[in-house]
C-alpha atoms as a PDB file:
ATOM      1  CA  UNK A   1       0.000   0.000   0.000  1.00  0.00           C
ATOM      2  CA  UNK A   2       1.811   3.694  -0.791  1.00  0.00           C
ATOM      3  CA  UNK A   3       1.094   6.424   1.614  1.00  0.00           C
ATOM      4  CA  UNK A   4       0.663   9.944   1.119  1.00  0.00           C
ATOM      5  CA  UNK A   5       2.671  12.242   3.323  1.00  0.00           C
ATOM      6  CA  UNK A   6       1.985  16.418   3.526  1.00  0.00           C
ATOM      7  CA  UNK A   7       6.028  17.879   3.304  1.00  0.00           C
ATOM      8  CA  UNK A   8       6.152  21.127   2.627  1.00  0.00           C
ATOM      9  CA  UNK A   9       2.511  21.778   1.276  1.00  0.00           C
ATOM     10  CA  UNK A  10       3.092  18.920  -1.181  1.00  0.00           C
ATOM     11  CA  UNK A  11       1.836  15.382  -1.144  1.00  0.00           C
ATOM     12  CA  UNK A  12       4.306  12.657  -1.962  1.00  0.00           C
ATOM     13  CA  UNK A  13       3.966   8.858  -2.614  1.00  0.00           C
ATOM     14  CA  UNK A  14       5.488   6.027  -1.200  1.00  0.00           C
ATOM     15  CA  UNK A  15       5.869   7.642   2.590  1.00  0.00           C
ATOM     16  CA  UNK A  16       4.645   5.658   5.406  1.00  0.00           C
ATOM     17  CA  UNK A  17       2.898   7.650   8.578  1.00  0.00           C
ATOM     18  CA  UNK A  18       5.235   7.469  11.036  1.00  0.00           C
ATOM     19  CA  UNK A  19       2.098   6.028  13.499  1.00  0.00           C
ATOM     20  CA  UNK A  20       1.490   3.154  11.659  1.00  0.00           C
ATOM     21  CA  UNK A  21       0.794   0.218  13.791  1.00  0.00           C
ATOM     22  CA  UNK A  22       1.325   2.395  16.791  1.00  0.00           C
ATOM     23  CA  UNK A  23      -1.565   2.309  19.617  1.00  0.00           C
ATOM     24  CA  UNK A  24      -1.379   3.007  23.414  1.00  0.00           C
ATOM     25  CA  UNK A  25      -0.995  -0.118  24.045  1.00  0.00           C
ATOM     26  CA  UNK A  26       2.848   0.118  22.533  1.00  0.00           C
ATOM     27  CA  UNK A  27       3.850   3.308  22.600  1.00  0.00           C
ATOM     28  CA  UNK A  28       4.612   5.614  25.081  1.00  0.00           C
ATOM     29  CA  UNK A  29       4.703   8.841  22.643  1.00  0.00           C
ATOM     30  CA  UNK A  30       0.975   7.592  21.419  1.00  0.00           C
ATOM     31  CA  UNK A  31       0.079   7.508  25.265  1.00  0.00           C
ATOM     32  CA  UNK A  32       1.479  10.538  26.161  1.00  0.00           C
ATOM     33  CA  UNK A  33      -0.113  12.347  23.426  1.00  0.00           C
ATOM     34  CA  UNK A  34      -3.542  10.617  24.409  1.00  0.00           C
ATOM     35  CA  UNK A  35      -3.126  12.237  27.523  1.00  0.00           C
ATOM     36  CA  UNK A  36      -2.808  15.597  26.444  1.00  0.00           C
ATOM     37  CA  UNK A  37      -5.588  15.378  24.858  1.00  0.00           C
ATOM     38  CA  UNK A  38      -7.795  13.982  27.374  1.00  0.00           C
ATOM     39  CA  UNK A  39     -10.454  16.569  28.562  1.00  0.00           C
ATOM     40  CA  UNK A  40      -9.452  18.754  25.689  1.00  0.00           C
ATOM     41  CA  UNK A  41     -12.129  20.841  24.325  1.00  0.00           C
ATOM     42  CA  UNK A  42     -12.320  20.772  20.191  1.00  0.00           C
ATOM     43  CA  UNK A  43     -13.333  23.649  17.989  1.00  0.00           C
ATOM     44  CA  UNK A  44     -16.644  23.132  16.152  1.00  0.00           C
ATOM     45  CA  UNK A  45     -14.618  23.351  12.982  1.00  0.00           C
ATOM     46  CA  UNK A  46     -12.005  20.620  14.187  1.00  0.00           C
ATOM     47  CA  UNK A  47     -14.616  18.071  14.709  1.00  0.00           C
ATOM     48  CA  UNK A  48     -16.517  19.006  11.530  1.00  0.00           C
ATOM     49  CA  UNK A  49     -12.814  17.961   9.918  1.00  0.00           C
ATOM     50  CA  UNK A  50     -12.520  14.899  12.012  1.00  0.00           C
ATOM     51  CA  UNK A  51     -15.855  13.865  11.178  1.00  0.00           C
ATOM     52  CA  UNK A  52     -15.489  14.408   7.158  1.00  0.00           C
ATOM     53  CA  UNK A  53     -12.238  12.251   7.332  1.00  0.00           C
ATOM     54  CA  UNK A  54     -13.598   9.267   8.800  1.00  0.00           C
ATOM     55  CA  UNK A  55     -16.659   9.123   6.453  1.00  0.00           C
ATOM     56  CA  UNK A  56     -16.814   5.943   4.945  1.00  0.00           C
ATOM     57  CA  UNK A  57     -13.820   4.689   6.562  1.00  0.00           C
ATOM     58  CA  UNK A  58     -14.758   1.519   9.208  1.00  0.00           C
ATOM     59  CA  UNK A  59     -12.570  -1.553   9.486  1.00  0.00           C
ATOM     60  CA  UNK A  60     -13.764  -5.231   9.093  1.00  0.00           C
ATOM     61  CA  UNK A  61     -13.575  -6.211  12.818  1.00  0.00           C
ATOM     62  CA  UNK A  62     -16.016  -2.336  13.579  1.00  0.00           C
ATOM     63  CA  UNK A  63     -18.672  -3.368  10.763  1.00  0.00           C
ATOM     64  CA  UNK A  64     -18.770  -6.743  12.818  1.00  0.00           C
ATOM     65  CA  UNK A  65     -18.960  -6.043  16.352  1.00  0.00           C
ATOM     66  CA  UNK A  66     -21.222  -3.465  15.407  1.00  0.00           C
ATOM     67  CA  UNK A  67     -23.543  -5.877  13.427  1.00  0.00           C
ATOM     68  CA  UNK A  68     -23.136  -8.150  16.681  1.00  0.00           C
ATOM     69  CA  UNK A  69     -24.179  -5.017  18.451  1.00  0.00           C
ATOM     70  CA  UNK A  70     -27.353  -3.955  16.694  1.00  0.00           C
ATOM     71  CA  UNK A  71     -26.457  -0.757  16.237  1.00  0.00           C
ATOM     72  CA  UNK A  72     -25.957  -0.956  12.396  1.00  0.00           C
ATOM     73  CA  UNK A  73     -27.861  -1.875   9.565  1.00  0.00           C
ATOM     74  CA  UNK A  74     -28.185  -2.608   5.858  1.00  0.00           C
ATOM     75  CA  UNK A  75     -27.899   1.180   4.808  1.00  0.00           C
ATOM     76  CA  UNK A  76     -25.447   2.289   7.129  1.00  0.00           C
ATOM     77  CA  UNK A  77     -23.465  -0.748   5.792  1.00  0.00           C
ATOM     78  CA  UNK A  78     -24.400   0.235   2.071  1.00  0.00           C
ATOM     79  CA  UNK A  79     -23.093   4.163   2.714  1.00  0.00           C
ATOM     80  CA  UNK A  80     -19.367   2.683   4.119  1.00  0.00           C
ATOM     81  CA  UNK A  81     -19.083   0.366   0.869  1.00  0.00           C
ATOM     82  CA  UNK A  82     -19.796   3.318  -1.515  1.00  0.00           C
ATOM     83  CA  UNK A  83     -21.078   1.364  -4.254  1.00  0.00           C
ATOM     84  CA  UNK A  84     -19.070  -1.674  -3.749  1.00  0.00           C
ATOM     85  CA  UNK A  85     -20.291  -4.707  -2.718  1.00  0.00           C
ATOM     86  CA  UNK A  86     -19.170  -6.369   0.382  1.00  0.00           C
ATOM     87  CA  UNK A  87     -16.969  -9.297  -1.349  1.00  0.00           C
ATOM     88  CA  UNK A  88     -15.046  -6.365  -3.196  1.00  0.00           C
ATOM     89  CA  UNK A  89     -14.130  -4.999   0.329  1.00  0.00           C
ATOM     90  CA  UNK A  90     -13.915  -8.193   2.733  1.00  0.00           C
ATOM     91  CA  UNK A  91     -13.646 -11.005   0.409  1.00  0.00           C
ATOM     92  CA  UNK A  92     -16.185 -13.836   0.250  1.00  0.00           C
ATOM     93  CA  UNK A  93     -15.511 -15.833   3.111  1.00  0.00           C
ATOM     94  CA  UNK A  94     -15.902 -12.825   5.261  1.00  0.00           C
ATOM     95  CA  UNK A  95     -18.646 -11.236   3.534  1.00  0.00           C
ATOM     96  CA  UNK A  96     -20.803 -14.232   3.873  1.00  0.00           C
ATOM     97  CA  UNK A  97     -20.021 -14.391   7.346  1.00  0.00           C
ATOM     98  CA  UNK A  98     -21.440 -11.009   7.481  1.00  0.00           C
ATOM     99  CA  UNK A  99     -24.236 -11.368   5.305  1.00  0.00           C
ATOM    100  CA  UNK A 100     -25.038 -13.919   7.820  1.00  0.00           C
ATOM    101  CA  UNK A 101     -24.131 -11.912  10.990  1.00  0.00           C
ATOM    102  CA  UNK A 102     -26.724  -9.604   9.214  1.00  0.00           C
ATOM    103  CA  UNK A 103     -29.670 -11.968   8.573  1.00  0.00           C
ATOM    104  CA  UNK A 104     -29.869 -13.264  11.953  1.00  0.00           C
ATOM    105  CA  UNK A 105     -30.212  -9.645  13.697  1.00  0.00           C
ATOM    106  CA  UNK A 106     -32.998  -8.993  11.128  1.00  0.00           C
ATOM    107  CA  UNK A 107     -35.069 -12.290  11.748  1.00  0.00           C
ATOM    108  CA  UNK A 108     -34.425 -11.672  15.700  1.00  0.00           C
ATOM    109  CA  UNK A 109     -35.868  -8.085  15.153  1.00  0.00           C
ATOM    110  CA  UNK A 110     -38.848  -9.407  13.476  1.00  0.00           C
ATOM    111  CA  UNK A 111     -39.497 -12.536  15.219  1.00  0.00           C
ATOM    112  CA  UNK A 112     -39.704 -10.244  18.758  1.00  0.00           C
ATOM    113  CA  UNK A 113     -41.604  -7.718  17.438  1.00  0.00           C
ATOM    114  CA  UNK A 114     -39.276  -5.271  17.889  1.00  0.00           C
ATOM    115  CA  UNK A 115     -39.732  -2.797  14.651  1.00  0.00           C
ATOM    116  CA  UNK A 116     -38.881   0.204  16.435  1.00  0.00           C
ATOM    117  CA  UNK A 117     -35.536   0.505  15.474  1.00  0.00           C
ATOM    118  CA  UNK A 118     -36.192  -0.480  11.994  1.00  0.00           C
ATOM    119  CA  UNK A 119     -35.465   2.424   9.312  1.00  0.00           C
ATOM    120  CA  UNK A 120     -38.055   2.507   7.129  1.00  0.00           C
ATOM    121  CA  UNK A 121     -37.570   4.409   3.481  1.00  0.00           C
ATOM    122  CA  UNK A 122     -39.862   6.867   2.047  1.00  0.00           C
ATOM    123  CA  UNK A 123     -41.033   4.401  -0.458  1.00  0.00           C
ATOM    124  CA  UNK A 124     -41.413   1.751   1.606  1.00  0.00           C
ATOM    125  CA  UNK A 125     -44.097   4.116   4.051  1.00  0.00           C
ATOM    126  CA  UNK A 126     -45.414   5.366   0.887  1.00  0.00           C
ATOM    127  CA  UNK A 127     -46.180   1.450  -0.213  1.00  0.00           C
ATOM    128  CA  UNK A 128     -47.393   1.123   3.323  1.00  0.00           C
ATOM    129  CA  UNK A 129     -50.037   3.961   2.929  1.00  0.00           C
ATOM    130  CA  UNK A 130     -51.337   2.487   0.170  1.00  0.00           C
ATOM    131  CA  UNK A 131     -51.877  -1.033   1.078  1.00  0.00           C
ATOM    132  CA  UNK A 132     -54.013   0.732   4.408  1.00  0.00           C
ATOM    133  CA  UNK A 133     -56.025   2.745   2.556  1.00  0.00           C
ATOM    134  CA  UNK A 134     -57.039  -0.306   0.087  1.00  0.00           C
ATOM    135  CA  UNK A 135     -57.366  -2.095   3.444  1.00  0.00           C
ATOM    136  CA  UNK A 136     -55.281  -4.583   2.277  1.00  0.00           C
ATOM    137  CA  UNK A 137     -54.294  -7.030   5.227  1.00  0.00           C
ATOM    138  CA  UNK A 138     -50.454  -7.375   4.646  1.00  0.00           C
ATOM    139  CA  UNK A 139     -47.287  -7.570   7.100  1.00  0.00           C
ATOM    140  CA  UNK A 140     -44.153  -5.260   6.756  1.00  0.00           C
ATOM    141  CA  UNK A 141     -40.787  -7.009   6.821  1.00  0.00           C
ATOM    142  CA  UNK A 142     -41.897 -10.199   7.007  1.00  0.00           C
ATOM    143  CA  UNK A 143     -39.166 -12.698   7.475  1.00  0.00           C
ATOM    144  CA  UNK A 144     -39.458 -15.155   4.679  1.00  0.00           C
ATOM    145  CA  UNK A 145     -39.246 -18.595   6.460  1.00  0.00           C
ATOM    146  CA  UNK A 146     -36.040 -17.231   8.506  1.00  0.00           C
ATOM    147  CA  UNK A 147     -33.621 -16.840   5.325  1.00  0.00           C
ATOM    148  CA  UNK A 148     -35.431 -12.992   3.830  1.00  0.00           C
ATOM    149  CA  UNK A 149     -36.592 -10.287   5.204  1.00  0.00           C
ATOM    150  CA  UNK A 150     -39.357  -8.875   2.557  1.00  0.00           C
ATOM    151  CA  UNK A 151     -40.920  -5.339   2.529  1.00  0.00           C
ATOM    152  CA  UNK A 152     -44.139  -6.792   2.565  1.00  0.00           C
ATOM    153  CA  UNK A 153     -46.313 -10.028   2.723  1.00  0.00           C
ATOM    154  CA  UNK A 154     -49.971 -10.968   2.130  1.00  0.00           C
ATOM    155  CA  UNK A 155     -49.946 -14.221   3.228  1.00  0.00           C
ATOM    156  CA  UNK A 156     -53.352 -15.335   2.576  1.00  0.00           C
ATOM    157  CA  UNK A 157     -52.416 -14.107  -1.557  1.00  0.00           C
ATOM    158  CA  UNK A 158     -49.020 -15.558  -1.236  1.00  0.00           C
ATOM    159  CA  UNK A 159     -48.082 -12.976  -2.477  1.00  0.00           C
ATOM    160  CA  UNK A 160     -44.435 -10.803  -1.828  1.00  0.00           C
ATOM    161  CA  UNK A 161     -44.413  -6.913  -2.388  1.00  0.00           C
ATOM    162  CA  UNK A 162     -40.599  -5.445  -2.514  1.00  0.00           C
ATOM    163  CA  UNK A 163     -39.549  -1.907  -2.837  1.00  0.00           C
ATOM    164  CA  UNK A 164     -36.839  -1.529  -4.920  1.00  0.00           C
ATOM    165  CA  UNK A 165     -34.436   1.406  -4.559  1.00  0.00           C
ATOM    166  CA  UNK A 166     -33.485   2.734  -8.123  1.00  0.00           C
ATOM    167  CA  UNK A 167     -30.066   3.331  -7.508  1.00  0.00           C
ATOM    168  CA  UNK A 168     -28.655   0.293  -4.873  1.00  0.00           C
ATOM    169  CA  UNK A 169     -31.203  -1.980  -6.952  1.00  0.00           C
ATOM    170  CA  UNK A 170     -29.563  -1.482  -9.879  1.00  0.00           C
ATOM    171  CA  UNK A 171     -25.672  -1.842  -8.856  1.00  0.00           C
ATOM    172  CA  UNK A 172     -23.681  -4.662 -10.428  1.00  0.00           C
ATOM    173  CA  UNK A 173     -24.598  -7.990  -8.571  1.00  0.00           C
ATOM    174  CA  UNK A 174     -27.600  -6.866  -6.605  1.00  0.00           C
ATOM    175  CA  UNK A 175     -30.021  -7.941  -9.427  1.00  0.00           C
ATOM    176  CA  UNK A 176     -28.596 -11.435  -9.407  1.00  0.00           C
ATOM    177  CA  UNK A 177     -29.355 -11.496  -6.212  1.00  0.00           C
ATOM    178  CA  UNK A 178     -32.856 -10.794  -6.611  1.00  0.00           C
ATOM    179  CA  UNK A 179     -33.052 -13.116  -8.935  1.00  0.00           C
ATOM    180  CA  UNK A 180     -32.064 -15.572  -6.210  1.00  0.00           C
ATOM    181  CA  UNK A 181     -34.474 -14.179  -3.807  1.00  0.00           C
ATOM    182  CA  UNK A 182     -37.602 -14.738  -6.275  1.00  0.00           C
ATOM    183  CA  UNK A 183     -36.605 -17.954  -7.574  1.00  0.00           C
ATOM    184  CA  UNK A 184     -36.479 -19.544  -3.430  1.00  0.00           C
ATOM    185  CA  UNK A 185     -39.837 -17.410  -2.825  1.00  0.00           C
ATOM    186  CA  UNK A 186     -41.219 -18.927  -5.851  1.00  0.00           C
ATOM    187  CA  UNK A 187     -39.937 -22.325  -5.302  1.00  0.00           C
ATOM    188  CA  UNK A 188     -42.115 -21.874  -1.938  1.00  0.00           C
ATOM    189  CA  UNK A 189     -45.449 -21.278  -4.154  1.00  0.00           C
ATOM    190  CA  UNK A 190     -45.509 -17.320  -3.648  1.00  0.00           C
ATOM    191  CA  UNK A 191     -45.827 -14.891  -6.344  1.00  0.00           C
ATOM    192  CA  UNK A 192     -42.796 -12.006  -5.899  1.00  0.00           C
ATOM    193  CA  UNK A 193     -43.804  -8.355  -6.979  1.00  0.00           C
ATOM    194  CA  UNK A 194     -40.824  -5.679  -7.496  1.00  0.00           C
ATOM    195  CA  UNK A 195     -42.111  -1.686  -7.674  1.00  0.00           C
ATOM    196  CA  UNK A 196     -39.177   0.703  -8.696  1.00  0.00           C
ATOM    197  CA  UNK A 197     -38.800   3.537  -7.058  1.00  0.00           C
ATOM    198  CA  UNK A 198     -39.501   5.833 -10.168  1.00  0.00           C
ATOM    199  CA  UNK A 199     -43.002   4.140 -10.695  1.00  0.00           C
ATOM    200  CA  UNK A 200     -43.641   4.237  -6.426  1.00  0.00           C
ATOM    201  CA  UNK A 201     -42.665   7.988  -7.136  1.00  0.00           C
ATOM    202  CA  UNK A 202     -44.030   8.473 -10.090  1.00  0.00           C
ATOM    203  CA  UNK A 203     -46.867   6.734 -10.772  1.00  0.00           C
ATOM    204  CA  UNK A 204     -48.663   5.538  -7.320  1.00  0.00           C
ATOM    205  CA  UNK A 205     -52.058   4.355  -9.373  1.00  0.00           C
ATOM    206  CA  UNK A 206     -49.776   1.854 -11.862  1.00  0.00           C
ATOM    207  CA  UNK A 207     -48.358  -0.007  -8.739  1.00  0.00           C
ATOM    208  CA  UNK A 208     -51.874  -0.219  -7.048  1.00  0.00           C
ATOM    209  CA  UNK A 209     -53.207  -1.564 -10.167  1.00  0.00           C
ATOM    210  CA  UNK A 210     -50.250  -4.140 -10.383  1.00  0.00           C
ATOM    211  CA  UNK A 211     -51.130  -4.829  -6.566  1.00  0.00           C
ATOM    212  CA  UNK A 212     -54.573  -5.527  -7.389  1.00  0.00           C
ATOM    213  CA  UNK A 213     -53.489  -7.874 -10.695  1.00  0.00           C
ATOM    214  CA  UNK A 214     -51.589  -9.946  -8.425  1.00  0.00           C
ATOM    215  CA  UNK A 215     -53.988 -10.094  -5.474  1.00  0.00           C
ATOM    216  CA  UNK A 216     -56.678 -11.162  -7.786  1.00  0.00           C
ATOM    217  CA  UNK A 217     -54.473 -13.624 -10.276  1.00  0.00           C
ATOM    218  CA  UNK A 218     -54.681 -12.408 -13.054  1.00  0.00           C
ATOM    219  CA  UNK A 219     -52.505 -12.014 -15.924  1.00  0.00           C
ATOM    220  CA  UNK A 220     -49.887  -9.430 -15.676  1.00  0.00           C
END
């Protein structure tokens, strides 16, 4: 890996910071400085700049103990990886491990009820709205026999209602694994319906009538 290094308002390659590796743990300079700055008081602007350089920066071992934590979820996770999926950034072993790590918070959420801490997106309350005013009985992220969590569910239609977000929906890989999704849904006898966020947006009537298709099987 090259470093860059600031010498004399220039940035040159191949420099290594000359903290590398170093923690409190073995250094006496790093724990001397720690303690200097213990109690200190930071300017608004200083922790503005603090903040804006660790955006998108979290290590493997943070993403998991927060996952272990539950105080991280999907989208959090989605704004560290910028647009890269998680076997670009930890590899496959370890990204199934999260994946998994991931899974099981969500089915213990929904299995105790617990929806609270749940974020919700616009389209998905939107899609909400509309199944209560058609008095449509349906359950929000209904955890598809412990493996999915789905936006919505009419079980006694069989039938599977997912939001799809236009831009993380269409990334390279994530409509494979959609694909996936439908086809073990399917395999279960359930119908899977996908709205894009342009028609929930858009055109609120075309998904209601595409609700109402499915609900009453017929041709699509």
């Amino acid at each position: 890996m090259r470093w860059l290094v600031k010498t004399e308002g220039s940035w040159k390659p191949g420099h290594v910071p000359w903290n590398k590796g170093l923690t409190k743990e073995n250094s006496e300079l790093i724990m001397e400085h720690s303690k200097k700055l213990k109690g200190k008081k930071f300017s608004k602007k200083h922790k503005k700049n603090l903040s804006n350089s660790k955006k998108g920066k979290i290590s493997e071992k943070q993403l998991e103990n927060l996952l272990k934590a539950g105080r991280i979820g999907v989208k959090k996770i989605a704004e560290f990886r910028k647009g890269k999926s998680l076997e670009e950034i930890y590899g496959k072993e370890k990204s199934e491990e999260l994946r998994v790590l991931m899974r099981k918070r969500m089915i213990n959420r929904l299995t105790s009820g617990d929806f609270s801490k749940l974020n919700r997106t616009s389209i998905e309350l939107k899609i909400d709205k509309l199944l209560l005013e058609k008095k449509i009985k349906f359950e929000s992220q209904y955890p598809f026999f412990n493996k999915y969590s789905c936006d919505f569910a009419i079980p006694e239609k069989k039938l599977v209602i997912e939001c799809d977000g236009d831009y993380w929906h269409n990334l390279p890989g994530t409509k494979e694994k959609d694909t996936q999704r439908d086809t073990f849904m399917e395999s279960k006898g359930w119908n899977v319906l996908r709205l894009s966020e342009h028609d929930i947006n858009k055109d609120i009537n075309k998904c209601s009538n595409q609700i109402e298709t499915f609900i009453n099987g017929e041709d699509i």
